[in-house]
Protein backbone atom coordinates (compact mmCIF):
# COMPACT_ATOMS: atom_id res chain seq x y z
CA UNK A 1 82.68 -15.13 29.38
CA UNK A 2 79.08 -15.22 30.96
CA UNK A 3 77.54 -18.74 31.34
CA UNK A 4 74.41 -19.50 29.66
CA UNK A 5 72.05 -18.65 33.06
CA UNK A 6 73.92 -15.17 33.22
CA UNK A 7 72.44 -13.80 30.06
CA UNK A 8 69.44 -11.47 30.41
CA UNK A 9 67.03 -13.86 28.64
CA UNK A 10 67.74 -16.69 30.87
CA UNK A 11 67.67 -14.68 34.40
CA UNK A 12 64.33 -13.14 33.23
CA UNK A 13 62.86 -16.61 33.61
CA UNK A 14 64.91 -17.51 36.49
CA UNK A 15 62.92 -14.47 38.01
CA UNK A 16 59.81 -14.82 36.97
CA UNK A 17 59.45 -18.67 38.31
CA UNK A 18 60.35 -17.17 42.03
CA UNK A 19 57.13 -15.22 41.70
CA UNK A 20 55.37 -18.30 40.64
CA UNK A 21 55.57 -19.81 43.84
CA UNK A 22 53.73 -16.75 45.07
CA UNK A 23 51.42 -17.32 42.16
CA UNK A 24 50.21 -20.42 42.70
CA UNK A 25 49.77 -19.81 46.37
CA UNK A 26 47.34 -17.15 45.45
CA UNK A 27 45.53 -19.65 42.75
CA UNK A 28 45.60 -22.43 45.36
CA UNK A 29 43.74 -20.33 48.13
CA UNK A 30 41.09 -19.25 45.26
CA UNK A 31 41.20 -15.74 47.05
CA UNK A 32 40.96 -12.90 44.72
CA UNK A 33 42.30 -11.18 47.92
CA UNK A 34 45.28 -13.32 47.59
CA UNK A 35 46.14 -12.53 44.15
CA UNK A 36 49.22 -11.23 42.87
CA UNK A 37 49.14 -7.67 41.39
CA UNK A 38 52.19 -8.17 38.63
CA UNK A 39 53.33 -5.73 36.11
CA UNK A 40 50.77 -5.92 32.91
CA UNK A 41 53.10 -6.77 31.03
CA UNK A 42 55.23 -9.13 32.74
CA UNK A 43 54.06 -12.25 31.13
CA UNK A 44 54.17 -10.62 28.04
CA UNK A 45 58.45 -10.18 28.84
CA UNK A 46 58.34 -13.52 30.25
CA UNK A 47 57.22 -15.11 26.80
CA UNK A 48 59.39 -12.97 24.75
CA UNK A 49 62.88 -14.24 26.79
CA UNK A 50 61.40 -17.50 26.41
CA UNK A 51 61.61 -17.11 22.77
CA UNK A 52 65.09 -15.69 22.32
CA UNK A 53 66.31 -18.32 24.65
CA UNK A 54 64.73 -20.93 22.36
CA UNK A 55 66.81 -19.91 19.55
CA UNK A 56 69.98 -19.85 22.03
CA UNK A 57 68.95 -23.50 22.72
CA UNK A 58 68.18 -24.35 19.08
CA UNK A 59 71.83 -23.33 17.29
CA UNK A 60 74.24 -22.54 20.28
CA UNK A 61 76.27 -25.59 19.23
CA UNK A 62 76.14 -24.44 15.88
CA UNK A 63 77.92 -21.48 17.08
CA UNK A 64 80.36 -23.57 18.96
CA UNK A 65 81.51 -25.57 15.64
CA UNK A 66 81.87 -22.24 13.96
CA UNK A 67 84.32 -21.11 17.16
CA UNK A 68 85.66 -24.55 16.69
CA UNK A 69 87.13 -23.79 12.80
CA UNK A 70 87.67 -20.24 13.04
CA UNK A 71 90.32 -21.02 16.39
CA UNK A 72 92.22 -24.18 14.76
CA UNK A 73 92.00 -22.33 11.33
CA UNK A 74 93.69 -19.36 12.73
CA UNK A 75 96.62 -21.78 14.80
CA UNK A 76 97.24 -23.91 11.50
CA UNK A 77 96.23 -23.23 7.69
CA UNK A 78 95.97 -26.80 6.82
CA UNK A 79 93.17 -27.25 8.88
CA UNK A 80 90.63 -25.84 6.64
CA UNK A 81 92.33 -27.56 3.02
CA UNK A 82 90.29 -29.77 1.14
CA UNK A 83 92.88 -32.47 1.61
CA UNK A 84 92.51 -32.25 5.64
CA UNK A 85 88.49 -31.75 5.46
CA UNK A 86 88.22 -34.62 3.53
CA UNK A 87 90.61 -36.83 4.99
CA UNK A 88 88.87 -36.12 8.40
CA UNK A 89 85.39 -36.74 7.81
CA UNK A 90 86.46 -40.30 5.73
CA UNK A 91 88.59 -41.45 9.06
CA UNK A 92 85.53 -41.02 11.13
CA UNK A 93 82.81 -42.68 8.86
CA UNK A 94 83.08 -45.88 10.71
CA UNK A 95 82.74 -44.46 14.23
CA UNK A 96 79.75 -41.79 12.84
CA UNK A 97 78.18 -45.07 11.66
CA UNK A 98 78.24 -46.34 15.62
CA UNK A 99 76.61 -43.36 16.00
CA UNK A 100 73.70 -44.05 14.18
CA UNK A 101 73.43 -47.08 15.68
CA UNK A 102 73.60 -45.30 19.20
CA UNK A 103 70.97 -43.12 18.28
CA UNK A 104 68.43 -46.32 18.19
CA UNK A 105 69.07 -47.31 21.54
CA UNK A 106 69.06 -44.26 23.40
CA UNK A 107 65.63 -42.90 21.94
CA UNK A 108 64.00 -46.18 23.28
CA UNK A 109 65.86 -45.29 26.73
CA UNK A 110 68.26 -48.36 26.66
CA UNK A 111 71.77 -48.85 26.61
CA UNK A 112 74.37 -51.07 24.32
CA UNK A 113 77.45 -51.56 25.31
CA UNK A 114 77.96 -54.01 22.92
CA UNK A 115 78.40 -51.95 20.12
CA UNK A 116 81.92 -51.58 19.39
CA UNK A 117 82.71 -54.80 19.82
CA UNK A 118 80.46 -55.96 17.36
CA UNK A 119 82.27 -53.15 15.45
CA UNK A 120 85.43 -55.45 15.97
CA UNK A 121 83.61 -59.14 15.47
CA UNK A 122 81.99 -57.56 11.99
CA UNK A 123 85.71 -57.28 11.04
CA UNK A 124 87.17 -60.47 12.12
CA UNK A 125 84.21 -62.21 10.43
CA UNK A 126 84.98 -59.98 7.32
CA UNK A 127 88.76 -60.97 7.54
CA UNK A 128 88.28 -64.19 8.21
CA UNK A 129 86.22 -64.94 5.14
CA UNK A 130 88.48 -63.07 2.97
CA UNK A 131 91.65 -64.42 4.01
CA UNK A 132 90.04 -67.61 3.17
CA UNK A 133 89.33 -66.53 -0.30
CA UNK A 134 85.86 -65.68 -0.03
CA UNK A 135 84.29 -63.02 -2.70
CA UNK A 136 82.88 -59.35 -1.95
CA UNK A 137 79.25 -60.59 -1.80
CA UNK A 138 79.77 -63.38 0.55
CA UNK A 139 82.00 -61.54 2.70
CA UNK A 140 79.58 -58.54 3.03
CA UNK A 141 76.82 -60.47 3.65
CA UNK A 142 78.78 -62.54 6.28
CA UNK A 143 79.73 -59.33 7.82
CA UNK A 144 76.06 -57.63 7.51
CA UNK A 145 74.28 -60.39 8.94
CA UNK A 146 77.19 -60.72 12.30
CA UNK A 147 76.41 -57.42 13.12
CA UNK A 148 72.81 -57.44 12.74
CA UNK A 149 72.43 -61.24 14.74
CA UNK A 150 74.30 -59.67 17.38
CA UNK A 151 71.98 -56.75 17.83
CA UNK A 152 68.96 -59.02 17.57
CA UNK A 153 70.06 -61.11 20.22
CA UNK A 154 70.65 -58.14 22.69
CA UNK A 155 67.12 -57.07 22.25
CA UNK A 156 65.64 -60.48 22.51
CA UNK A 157 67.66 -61.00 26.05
CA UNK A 158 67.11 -57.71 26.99
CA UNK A 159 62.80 -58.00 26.34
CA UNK A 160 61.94 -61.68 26.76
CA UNK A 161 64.36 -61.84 29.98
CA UNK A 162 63.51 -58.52 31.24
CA UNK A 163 67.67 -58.11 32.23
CA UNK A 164 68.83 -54.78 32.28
CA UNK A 165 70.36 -53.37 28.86
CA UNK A 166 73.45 -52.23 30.70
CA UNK A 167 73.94 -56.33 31.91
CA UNK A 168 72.97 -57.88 28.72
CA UNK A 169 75.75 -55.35 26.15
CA UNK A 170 78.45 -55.50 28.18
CA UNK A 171 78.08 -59.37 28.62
CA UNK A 172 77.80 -60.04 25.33
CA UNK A 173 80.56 -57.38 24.60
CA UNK A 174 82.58 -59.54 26.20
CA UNK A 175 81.57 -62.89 25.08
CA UNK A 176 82.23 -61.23 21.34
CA UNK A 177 85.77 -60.10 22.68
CA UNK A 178 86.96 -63.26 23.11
CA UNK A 179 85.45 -64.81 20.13
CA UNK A 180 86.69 -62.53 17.67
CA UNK A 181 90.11 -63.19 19.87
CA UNK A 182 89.88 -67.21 18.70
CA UNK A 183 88.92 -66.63 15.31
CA UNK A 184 91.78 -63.82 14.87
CA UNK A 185 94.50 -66.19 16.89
CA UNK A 186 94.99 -63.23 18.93
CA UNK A 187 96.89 -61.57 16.43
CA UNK A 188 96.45 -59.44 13.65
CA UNK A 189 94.39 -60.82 10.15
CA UNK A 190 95.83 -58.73 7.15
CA UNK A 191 93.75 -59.11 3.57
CA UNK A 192 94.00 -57.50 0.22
CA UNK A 193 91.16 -58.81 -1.68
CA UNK A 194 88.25 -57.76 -2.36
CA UNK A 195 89.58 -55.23 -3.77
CA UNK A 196 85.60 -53.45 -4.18
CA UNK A 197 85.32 -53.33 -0.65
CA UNK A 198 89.13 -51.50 -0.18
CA UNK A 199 87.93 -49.00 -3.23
CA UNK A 200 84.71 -48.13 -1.35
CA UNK A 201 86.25 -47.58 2.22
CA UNK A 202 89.11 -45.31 0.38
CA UNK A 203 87.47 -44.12 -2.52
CA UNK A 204 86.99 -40.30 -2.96
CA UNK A 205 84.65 -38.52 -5.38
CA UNK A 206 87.51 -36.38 -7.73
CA UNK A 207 90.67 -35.00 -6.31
CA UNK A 208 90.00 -34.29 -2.45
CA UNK A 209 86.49 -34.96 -3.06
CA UNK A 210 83.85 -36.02 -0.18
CA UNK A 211 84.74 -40.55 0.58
CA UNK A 212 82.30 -42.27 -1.58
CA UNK A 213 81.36 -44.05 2.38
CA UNK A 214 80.84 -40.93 3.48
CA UNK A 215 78.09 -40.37 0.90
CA UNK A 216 76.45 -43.56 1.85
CA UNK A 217 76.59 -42.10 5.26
CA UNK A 218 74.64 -39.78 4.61
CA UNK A 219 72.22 -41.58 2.57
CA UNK A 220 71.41 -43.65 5.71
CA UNK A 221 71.31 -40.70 8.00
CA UNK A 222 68.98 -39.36 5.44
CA UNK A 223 66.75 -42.17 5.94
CA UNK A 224 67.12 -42.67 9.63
CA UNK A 225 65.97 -38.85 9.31
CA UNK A 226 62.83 -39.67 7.44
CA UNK A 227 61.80 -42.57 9.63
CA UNK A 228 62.30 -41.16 12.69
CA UNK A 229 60.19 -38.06 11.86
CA UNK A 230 57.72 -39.15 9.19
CA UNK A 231 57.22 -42.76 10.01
CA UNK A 232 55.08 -44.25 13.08
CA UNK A 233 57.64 -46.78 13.46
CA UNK A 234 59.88 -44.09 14.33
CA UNK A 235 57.03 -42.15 16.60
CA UNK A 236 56.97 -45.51 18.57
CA UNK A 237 60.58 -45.29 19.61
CA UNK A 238 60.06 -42.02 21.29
CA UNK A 239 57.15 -42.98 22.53
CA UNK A 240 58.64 -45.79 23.77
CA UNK A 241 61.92 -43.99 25.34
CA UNK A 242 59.48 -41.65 27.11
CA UNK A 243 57.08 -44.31 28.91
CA UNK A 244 57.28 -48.06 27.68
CA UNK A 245 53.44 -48.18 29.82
CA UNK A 246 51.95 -46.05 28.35
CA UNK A 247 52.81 -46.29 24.84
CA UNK A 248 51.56 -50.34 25.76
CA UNK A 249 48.32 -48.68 27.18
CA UNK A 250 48.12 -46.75 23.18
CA UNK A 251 48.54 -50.11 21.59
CA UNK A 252 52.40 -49.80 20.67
CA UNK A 253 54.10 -53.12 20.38
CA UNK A 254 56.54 -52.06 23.20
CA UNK A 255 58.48 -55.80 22.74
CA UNK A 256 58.78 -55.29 19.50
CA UNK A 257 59.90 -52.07 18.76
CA UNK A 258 63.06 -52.24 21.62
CA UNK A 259 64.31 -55.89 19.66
CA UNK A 260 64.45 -53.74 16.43
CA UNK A 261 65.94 -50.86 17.94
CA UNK A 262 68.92 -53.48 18.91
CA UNK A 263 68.52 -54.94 15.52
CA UNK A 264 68.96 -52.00 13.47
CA UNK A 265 72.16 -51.08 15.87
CA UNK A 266 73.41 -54.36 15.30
CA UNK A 267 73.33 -53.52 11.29
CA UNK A 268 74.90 -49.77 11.76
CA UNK A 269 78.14 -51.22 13.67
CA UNK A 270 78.50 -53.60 10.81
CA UNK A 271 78.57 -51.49 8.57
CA UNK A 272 81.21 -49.59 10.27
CA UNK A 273 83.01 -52.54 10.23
CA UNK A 274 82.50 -53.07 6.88
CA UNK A 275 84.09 -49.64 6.15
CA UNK A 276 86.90 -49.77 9.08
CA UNK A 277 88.30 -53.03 7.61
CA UNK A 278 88.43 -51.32 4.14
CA UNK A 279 90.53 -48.64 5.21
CA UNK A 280 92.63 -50.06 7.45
CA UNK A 281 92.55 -53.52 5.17
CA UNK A 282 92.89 -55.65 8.48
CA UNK A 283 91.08 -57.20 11.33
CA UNK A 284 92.52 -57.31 14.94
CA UNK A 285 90.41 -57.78 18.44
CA UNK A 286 91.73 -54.87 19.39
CA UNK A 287 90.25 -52.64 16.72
CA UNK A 288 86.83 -50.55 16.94
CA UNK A 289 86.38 -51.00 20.94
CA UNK A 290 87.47 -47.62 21.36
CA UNK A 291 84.93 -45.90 19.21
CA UNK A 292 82.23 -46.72 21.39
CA UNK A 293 82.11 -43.66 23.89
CA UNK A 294 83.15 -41.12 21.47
CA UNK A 295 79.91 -42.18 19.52
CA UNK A 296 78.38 -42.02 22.47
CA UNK A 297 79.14 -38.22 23.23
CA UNK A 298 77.93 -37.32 19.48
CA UNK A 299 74.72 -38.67 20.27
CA UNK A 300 74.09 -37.16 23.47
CA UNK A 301 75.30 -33.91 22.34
CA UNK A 302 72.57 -34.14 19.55
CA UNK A 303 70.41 -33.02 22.64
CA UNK A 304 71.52 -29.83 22.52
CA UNK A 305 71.21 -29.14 18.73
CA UNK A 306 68.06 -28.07 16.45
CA UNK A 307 65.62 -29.86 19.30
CA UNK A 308 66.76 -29.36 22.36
CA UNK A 309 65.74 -32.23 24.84
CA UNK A 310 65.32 -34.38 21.77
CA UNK A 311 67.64 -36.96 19.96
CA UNK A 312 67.69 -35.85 16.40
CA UNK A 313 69.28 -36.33 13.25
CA UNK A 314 70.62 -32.90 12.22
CA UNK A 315 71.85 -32.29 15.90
CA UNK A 316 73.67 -35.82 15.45
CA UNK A 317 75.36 -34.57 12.43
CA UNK A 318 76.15 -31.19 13.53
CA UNK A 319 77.82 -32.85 16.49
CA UNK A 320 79.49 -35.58 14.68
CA UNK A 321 81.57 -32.62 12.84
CA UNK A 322 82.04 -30.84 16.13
CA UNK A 323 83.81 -33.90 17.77
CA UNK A 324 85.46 -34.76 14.65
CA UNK A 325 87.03 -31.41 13.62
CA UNK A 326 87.58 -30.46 17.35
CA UNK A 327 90.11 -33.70 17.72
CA UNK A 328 91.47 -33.48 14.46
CA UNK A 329 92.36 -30.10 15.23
CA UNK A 330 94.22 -31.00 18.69
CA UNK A 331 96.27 -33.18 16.53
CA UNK A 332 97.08 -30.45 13.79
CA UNK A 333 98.53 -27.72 16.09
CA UNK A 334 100.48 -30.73 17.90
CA UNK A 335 98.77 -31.18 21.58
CA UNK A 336 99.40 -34.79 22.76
CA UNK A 337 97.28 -37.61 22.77
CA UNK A 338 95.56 -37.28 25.89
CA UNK A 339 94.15 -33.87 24.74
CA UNK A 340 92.10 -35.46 22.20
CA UNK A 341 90.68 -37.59 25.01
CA UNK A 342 90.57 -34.91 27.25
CA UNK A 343 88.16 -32.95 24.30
CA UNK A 344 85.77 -35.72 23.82
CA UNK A 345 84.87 -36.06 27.58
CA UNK A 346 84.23 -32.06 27.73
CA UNK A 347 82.13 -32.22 24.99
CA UNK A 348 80.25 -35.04 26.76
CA UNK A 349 79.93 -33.26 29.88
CA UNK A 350 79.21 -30.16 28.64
CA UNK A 351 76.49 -31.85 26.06
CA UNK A 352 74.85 -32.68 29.48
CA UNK A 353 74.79 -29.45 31.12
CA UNK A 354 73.31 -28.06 28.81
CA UNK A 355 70.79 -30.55 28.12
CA UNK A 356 69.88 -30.37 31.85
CA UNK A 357 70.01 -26.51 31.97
CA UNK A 358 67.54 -26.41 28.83
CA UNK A 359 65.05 -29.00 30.62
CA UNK A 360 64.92 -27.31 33.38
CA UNK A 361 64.31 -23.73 31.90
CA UNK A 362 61.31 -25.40 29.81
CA UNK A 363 59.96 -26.46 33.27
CA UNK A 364 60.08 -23.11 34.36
CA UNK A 365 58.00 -22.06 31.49
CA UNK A 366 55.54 -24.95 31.78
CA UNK A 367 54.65 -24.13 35.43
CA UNK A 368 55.28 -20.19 35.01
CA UNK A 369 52.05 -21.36 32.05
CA UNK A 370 50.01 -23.21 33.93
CA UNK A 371 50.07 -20.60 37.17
CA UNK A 372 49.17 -18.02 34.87
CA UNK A 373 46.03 -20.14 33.18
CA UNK A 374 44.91 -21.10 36.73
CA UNK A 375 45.01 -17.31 37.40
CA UNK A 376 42.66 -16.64 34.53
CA UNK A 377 40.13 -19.51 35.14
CA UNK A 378 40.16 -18.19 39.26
């Protein structure tokens, strides 16, 4: 199989930026003598590669799901039943719900490292209140705010002590490890009331019907959606993950924006806690760390989705399924553990190749662009 800078699209623009060096030479010496006599329609080619390769760069991941289901659908046929679709996407709510809460931080540029184990505290605080008797509403809430005072207080060390991101998660990562460790014993906190909160983690819509959570996923994803594309609140946190000086210079509240980044994080692990301890109707300190990097790799891959460079909401989703079904069906035809692990890190480095492969050919285009307009104006 050809990689993506063998097809004929992408070597077309490979080819056209050598002669841009030659280009620009000519436009820097403002010599018409020094011009470059090029095909007439050679810029013409250039622009049309540019636009098939834009469509390779908008759905190619699409195309990979769609290998994805027709291989593990072919090796086993109860990967494609209702009962295994289903069961899939309602096992993975919690850690797609990290993922939204990943998507906050890396648009403004930072990084949480936090966010799995405020996963975990979410449920010990959840467990902990309901072993104890507490109700549905107060143990939500309890559970809801956690999360979200955790998240706050990353962005408010991160900004007003200008530490790095990277320092600030993990410490606090760590500092929630061993507190959800005290308030668990160390061991494992079983509950079975409420009984509301079990229903809503395990609930499905009819027989083999879509997880009522996973509906309320998407209601939230449909909202991030909307925020992030029609809001200015949302325009800030690109602008912010591209230059935090600038966007100061354009009057964005750059302080502001990164604390609620963290904030909103801190609200989107706990409610994947909120639906992990449902299903699994205990807490341990052990539970949730794991989902951090795997959330991680959806995100990133959302790079490479829809728009390309860009992390977006529909490419999050698409790749949420790709990771999802791709383990689930390492586990189906009966590869061992480590191939499920092994899967998530290719995705991850793969979503980066490509990411840096499609930045690089837009590059090309950008300066193959401007040579030609300095052409013109010489």
């Amino acid at each position: 199989m050809r990689g993506i800078t063998d097809t004929p699209a992408s070597f077309l623009v490979i080819k056209a930026y050598e002669l841009c060096g030659r280009l620009m030479l000519a436009v820097g010496n403002r010599s018409t003598e020094a011009s470059i006599n090029l095909p007439h329609n050679t810029y013409e080619r250039i622009r049309m590669s540019y636009k098939h390769m834009q469509f390779l760069k908008k759905y190619i991941m699409v195309g990979v799901l769609l290998l994805i289901l027709i291989v593990f659908s072919s090796m086993s046929k109860r990967f494609l039943t209702p009962s295994n679709i289903n069961g899939t996407l309602l096992a993975n709510t919690p850690s797609a719900f990290l993922a939204l809460g990943g998507m906050f931080i890396l648009i403004t540029g930072e990084f949480d490292l936090s966010l799995g184990y405020n996963l975990c505290f979410c449920m010990i605080v959840g467990a902990f209140a309901a072993y104890r008797g507490a109700g549905l509403i107060p143990t939500l809430l309890l559970m809801l705010a956690a999360g979200t005072l955790v998240g706050f207080l990353n962005g408010l060390l991160v900004v007003k002590l200008q530490i790095s991101s990277f320092i600030v998660t993990l410490s606090l990562g760590l500092a929630l490890s061993g507190l959800s460790q005290a308030l668990s014993g160390g061991g494992v906190i079983y509950i079975s009331e409420p009984k509301m909160l079990m229903n809503f983690a395990r609930a499905q819509i009819g027989k083999n019907g879509i997880g009522v959570c996973v509906v309320v996923f998407l209601i939230f994803a449909l909202f991030m959606h909307l925020m992030l594309t029609r809001s200015k609140f949302g325009r800030h946190l690109y602008a912010v993950g591209v230059s935090r000086k600038i966007s100061f210079m354009a009057g964005i509240k750059v302080d502001r924006v990164r604390i609620l980044a963290f904030t909103f994080a801190g609200f989107m692990a706990s409610m994947g806690g909120v639906v992990l301890l449902g299903q699994l109707g205990a807490a341990s300190s052990s539970y949730g760390t794991s989902m951090l990097l795997p959330a991680y790799a959806t995100v990133f891959l959302s790079n490479t989705a829809f728009k390309p460079g860009y992390i977006n909401m529909p490419g999050v989703i698409l790749s949420i399924l790709l990771v999802q079904f791709g383990s689930n069906g390492i586990q189906i035809v009966g590869a061992p553990t480590w191939g499920e692990y092994m899967f998530e890190g290719f995705v991850l480095c793969f979503s980066m190749w490509l990411s840096t492969k499609f930045r690089a050919t837009d590059e090309k285009k950008a300066q193959i662009d401007a040579a030609k307009k300095a052409e013109e104006r010489g």
